[in-house]
N, C-alpha and C. Protein backbone atom coordinates (compact mmCIF):
# COMPACT_ATOMS: atom_id res chain seq x y z
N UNK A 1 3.55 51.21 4.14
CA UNK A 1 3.79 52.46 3.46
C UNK A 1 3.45 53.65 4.34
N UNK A 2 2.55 53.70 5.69
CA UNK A 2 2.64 54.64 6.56
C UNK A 2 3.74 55.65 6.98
N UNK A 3 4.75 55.37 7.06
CA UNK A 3 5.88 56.20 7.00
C UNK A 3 6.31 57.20 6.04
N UNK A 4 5.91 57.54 4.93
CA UNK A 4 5.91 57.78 3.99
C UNK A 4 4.45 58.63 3.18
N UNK A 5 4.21 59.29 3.33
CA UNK A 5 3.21 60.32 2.34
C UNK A 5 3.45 59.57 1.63
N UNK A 6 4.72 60.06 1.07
CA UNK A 6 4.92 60.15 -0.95
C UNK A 6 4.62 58.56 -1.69
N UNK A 7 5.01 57.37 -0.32
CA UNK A 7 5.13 56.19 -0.60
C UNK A 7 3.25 56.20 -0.62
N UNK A 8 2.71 56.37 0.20
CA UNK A 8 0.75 56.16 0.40
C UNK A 8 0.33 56.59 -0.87
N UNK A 9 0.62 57.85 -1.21
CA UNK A 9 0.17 58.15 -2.55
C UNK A 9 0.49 57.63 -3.76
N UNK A 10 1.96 57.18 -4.22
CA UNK A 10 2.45 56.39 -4.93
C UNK A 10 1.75 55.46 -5.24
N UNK A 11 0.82 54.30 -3.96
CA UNK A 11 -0.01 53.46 -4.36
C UNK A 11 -0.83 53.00 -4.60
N UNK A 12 -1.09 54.43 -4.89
CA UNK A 12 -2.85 54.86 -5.97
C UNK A 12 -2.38 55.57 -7.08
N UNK A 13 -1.26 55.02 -8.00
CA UNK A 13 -0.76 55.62 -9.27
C UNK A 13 -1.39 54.05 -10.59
N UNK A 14 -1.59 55.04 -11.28
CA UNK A 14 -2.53 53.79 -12.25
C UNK A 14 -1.46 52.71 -12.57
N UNK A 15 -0.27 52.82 -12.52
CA UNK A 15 0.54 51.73 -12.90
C UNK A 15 0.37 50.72 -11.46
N UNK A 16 0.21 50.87 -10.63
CA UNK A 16 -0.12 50.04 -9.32
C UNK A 16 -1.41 49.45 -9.03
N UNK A 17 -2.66 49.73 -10.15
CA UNK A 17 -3.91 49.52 -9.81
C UNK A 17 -4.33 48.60 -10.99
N UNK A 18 -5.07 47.74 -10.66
CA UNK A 18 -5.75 46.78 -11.48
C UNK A 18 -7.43 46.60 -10.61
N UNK A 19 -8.25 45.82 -11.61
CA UNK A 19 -9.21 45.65 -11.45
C UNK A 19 -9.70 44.43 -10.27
N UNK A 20 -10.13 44.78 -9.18
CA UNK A 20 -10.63 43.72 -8.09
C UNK A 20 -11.89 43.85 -7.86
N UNK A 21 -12.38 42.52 -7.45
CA UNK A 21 -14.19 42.09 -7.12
C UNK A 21 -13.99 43.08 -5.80
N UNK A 22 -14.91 44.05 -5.30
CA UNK A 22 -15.09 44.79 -4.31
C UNK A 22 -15.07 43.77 -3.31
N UNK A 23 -15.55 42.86 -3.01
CA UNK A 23 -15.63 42.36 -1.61
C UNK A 23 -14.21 41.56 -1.69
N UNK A 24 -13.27 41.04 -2.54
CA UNK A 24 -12.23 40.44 -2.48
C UNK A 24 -11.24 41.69 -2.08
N UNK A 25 -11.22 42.60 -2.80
CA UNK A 25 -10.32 44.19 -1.93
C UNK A 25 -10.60 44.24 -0.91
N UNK A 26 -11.95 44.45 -0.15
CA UNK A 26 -12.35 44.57 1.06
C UNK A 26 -12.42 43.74 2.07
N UNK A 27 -12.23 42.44 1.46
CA UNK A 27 -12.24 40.80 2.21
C UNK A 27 -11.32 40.20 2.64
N UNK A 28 -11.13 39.31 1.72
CA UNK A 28 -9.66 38.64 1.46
C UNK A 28 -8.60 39.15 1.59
N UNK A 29 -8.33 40.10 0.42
CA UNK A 29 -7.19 40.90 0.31
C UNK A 29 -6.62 41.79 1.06
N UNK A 30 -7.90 42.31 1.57
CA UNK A 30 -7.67 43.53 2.46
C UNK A 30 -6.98 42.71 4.44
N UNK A 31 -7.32 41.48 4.28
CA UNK A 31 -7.17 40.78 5.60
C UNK A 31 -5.28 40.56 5.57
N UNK A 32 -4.70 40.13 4.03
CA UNK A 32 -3.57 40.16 3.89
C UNK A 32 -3.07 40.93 3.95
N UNK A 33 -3.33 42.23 3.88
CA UNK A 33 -2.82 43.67 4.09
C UNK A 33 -2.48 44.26 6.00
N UNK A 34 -3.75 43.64 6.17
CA UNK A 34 -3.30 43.46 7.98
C UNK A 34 -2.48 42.83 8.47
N UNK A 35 -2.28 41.53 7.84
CA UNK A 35 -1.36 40.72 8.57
C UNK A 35 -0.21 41.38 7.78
N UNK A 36 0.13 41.97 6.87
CA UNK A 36 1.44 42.39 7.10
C UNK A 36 1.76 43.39 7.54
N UNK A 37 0.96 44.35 7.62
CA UNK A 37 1.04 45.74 8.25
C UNK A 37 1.33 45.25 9.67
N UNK A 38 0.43 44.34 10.73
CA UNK A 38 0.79 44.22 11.95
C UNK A 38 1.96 43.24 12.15
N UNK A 39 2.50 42.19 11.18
CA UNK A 39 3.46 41.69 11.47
C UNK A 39 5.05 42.61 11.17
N UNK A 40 4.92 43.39 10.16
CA UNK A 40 5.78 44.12 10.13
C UNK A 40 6.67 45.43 11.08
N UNK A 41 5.13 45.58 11.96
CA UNK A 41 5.66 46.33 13.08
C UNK A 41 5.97 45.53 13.94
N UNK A 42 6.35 43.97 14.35
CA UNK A 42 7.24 43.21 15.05
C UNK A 42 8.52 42.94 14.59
N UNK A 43 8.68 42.81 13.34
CA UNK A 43 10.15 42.92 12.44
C UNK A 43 10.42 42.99 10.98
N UNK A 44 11.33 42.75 10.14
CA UNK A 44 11.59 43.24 9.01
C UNK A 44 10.74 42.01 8.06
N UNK A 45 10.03 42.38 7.46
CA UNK A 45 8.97 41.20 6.02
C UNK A 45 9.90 41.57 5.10
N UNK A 46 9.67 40.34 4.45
CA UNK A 46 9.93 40.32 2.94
C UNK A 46 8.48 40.22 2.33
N UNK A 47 8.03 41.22 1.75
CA UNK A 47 6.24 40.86 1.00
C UNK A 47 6.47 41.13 -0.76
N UNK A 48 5.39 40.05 -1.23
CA UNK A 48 5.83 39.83 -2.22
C UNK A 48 4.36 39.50 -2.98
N UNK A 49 3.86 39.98 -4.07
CA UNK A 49 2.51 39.97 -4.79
C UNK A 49 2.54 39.89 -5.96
N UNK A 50 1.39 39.99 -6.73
CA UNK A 50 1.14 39.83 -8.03
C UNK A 50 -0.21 38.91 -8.67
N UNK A 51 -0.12 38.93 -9.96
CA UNK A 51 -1.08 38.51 -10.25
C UNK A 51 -1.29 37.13 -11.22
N UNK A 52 -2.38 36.58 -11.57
CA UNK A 52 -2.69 35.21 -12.39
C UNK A 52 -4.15 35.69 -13.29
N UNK A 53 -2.98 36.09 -14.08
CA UNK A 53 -3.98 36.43 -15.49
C UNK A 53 -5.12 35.33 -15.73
N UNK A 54 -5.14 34.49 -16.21
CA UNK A 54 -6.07 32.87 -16.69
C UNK A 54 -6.82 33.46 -17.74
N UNK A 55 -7.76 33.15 -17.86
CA UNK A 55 -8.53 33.09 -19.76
C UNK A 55 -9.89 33.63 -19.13
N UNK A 56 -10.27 34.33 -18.11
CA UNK A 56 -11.99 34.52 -18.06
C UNK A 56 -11.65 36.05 -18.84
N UNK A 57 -12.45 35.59 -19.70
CA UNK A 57 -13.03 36.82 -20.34
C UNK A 57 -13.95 38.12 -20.39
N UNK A 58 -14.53 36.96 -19.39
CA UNK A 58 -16.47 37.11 -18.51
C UNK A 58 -16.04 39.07 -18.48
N UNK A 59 -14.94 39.04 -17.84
CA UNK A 59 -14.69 40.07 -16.41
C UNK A 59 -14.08 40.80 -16.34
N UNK A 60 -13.25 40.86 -18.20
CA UNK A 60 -12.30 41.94 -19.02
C UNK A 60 -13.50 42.88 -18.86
N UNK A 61 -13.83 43.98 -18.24
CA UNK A 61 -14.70 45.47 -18.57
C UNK A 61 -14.03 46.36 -18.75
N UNK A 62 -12.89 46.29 -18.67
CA UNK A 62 -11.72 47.55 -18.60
C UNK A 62 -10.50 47.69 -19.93
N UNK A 63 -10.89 46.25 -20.90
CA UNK A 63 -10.63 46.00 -22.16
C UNK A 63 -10.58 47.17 -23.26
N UNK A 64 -12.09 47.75 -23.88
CA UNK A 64 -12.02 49.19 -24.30
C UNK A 64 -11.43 50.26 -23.72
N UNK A 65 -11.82 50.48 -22.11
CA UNK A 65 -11.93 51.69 -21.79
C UNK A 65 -10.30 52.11 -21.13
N UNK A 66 -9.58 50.71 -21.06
CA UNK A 66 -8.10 51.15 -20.84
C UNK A 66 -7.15 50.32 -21.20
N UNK A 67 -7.56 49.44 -22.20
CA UNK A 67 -6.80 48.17 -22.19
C UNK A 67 -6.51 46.82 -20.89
N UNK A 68 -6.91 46.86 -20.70
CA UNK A 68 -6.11 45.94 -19.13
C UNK A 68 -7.50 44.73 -18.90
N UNK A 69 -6.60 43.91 -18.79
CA UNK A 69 -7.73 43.00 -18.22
C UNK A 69 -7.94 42.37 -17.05
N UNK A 70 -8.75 42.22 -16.56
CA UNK A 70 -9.05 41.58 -15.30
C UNK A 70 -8.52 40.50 -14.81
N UNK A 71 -7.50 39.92 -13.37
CA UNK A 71 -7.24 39.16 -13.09
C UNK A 71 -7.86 38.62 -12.40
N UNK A 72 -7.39 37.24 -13.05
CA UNK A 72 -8.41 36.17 -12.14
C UNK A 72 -8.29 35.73 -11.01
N UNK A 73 -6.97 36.09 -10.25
CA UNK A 73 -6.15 35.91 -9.52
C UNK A 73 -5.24 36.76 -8.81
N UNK A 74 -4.88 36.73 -7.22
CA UNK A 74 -3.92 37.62 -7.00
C UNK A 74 -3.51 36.76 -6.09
N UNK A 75 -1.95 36.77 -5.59
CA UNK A 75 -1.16 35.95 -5.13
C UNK A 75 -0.30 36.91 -4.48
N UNK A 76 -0.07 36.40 -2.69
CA UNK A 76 0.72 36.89 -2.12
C UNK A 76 1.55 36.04 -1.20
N UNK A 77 3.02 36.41 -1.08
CA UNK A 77 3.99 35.80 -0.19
C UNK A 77 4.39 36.80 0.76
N UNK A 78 4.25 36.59 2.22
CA UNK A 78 5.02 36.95 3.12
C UNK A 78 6.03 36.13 3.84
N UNK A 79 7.44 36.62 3.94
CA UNK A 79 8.29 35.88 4.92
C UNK A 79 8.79 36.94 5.86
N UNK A 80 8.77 36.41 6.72
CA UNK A 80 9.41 36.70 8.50
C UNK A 80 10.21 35.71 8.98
N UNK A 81 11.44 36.29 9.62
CA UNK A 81 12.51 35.92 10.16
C UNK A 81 13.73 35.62 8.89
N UNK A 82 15.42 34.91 9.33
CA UNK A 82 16.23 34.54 8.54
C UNK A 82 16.59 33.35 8.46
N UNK A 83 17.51 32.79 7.66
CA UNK A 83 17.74 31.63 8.18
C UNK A 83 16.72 30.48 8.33
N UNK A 84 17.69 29.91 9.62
CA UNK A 84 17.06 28.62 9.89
C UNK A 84 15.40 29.12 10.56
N UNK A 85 15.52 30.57 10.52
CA UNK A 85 14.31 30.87 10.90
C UNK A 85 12.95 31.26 10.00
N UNK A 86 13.33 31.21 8.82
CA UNK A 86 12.65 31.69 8.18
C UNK A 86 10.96 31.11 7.95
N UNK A 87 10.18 31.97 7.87
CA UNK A 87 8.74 31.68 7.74
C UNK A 87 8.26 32.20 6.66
N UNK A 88 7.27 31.48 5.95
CA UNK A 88 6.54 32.09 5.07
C UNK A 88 5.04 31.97 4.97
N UNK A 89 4.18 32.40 4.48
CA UNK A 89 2.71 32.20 4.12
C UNK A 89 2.75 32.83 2.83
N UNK A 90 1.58 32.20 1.91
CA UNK A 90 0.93 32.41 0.97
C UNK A 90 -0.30 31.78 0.61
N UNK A 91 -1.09 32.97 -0.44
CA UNK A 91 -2.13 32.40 -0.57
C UNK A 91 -2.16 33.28 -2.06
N UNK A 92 -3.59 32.76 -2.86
CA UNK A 92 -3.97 32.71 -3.95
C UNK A 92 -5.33 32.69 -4.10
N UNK A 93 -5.39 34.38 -4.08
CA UNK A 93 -7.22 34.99 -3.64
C UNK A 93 -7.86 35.05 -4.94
N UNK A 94 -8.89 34.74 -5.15
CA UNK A 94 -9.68 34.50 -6.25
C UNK A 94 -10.28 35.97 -6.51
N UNK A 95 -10.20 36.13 -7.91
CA UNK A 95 -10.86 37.74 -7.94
C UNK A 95 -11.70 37.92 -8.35
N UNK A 96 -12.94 37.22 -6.69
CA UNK A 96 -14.51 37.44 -7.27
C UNK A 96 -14.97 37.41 -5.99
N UNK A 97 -16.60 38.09 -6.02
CA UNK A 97 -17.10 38.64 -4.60
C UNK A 97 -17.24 37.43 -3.95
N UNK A 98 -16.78 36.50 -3.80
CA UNK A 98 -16.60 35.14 -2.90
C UNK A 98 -15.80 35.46 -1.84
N UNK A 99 -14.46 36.06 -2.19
CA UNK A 99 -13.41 36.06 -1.61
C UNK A 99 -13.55 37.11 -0.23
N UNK A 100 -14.03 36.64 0.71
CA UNK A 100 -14.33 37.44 1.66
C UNK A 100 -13.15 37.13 2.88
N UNK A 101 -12.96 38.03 3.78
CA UNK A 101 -11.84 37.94 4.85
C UNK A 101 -12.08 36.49 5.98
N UNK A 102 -13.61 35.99 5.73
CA UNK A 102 -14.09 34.80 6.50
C UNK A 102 -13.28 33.79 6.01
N UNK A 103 -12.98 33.71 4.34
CA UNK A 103 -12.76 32.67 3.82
C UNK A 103 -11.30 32.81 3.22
N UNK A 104 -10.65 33.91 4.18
CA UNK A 104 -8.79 33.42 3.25
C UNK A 104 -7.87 32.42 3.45
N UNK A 105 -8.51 31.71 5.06
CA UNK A 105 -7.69 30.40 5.24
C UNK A 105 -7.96 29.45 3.95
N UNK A 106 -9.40 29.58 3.00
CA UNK A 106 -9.14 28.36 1.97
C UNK A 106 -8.27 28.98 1.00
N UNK A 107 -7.68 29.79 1.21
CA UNK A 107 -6.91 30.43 -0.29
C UNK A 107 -5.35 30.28 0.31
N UNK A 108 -4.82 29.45 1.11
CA UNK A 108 -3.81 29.35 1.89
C UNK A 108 -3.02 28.08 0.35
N UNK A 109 -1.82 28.22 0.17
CA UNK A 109 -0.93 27.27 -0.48
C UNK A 109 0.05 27.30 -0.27
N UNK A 110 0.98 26.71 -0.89
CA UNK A 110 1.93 26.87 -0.68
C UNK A 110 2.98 27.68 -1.66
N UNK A 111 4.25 27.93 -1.34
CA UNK A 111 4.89 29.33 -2.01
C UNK A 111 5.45 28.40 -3.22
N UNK A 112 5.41 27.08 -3.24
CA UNK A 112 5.61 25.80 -3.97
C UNK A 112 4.59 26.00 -5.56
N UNK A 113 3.43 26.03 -4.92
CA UNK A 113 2.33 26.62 -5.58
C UNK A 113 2.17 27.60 -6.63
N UNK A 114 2.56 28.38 -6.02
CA UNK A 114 2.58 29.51 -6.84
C UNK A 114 3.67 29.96 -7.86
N UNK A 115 4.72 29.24 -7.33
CA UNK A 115 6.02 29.23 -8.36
C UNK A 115 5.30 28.39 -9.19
N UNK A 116 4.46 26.94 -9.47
CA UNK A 116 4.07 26.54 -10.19
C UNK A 116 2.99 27.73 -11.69
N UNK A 117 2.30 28.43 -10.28
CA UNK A 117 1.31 29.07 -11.04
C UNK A 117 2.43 30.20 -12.11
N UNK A 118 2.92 30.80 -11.62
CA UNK A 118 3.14 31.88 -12.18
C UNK A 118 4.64 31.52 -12.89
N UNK A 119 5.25 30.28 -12.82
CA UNK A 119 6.61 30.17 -13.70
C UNK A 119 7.78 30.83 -13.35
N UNK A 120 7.93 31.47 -11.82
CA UNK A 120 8.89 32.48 -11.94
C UNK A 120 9.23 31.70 -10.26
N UNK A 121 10.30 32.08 -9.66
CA UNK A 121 11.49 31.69 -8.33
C UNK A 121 10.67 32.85 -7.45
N UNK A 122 10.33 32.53 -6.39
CA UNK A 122 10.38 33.29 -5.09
C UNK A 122 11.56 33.47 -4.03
N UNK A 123 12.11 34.37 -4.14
CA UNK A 123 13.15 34.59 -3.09
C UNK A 123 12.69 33.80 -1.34
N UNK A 124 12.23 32.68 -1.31
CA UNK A 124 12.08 31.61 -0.25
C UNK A 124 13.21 30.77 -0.28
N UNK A 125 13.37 30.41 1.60
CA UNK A 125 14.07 29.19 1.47
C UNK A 125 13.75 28.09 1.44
N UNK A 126 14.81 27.60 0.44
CA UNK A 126 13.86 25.65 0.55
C UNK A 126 13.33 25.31 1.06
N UNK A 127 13.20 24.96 2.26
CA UNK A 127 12.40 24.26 3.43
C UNK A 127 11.79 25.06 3.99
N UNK A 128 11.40 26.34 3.62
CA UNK A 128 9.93 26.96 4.02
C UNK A 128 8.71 27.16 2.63
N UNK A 129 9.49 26.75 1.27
CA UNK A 129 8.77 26.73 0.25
C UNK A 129 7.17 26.03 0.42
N UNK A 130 7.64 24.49 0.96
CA UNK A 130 6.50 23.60 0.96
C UNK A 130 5.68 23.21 2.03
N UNK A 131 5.83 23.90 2.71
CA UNK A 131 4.75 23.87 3.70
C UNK A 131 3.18 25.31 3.17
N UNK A 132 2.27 24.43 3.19
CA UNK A 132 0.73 25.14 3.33
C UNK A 132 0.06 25.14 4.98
N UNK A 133 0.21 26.23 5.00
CA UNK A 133 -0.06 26.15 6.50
C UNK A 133 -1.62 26.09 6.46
N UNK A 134 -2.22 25.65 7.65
CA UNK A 134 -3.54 25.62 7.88
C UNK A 134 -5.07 26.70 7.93
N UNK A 135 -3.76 27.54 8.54
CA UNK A 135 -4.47 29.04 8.72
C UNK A 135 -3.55 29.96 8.92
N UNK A 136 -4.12 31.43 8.86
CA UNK A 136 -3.68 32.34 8.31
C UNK A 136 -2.93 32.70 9.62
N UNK A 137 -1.86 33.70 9.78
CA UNK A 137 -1.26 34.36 10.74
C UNK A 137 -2.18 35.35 11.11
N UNK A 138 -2.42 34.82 12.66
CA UNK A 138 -3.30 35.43 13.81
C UNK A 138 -3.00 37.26 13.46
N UNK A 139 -3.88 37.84 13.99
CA UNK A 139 -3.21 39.68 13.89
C UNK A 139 -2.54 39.62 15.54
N UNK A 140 -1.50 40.18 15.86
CA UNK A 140 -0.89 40.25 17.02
C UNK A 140 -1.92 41.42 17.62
N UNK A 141 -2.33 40.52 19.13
CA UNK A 141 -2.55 41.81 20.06
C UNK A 141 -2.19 43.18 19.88
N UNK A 142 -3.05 44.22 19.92
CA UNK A 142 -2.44 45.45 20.47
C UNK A 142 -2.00 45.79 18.91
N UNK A 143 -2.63 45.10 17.55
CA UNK A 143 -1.76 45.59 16.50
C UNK A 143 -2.44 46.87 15.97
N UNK A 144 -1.86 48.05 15.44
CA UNK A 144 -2.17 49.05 14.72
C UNK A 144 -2.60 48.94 13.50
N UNK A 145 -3.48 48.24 13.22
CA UNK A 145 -3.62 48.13 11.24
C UNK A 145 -3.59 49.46 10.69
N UNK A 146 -3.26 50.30 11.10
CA UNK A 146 -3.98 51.48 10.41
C UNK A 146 -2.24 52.16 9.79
């Protein structure tokens, strides 16, 4: 969204914001945000997010004060390249101060996965659906996260 003011600000509009464990924004999540920011300045992503409601109740605090409840879950797909080239990663970050940037290779699945979790088609191709890769996509040398 760097290119763009209007787009940076846009994604601090309350319809774009939900409730996250501080160290999972700052951890986990925030590590997936690098890898696409620096893979994207090598070529065109398809990125793709959202969330996994589940039943903790524990962690609804935002219930009275705005309606909305806390997810237990946040789920992201990136693909790079076309075709016979196509790549993907995903993972499925837990939304609790566990989830630190040390530990997003265990939140690695597959995009297989998550169509399970969430009931809905990911614009993936077949044969990059089911692969869980091991670890996360390295940040490229020389990358700009910023």
């Amino acid at each position: 969204m760097d290119n763009s003011k209007v787009s940076i600000r846009q994604t601090n509009y309350m319809t774009n914001i939900l409730p996250q464990a501080a160290n999972m924004n700052r951890g986990a999540w925030l590590q997936t945000e690098k890898i696409a920011e620096c893979y994207r300045d090598i070529a065109e992503l398809l990125v793709i997010g959202g969330v996994i409601w589940g039943n903790n109740e524990v962690n609804d605090y935002f219930i009275k004060s705005h309606g909305v409840r806390t997810p237990d879950a946040f789920w992201k797909v990136i693909v790079r390249g076309t075709g016979q080239d196509e790549q993907a990663i995903a993972w499925i970050v837990p939304n609790s101060q566990d989830a630190t940037s040390s530990r997003l290779d265990r939140y690695l699945v597959s995009v297989d996965d998550i169509e399970t979790a969430i009931g809905e088609k990911i614009p993936v191709a077949d044969y990059a659906k089911h692969e869980k890769l091991n670890a996360s996509w390295q940040l490229p040398i020389g990358c700009d996260e910023g």
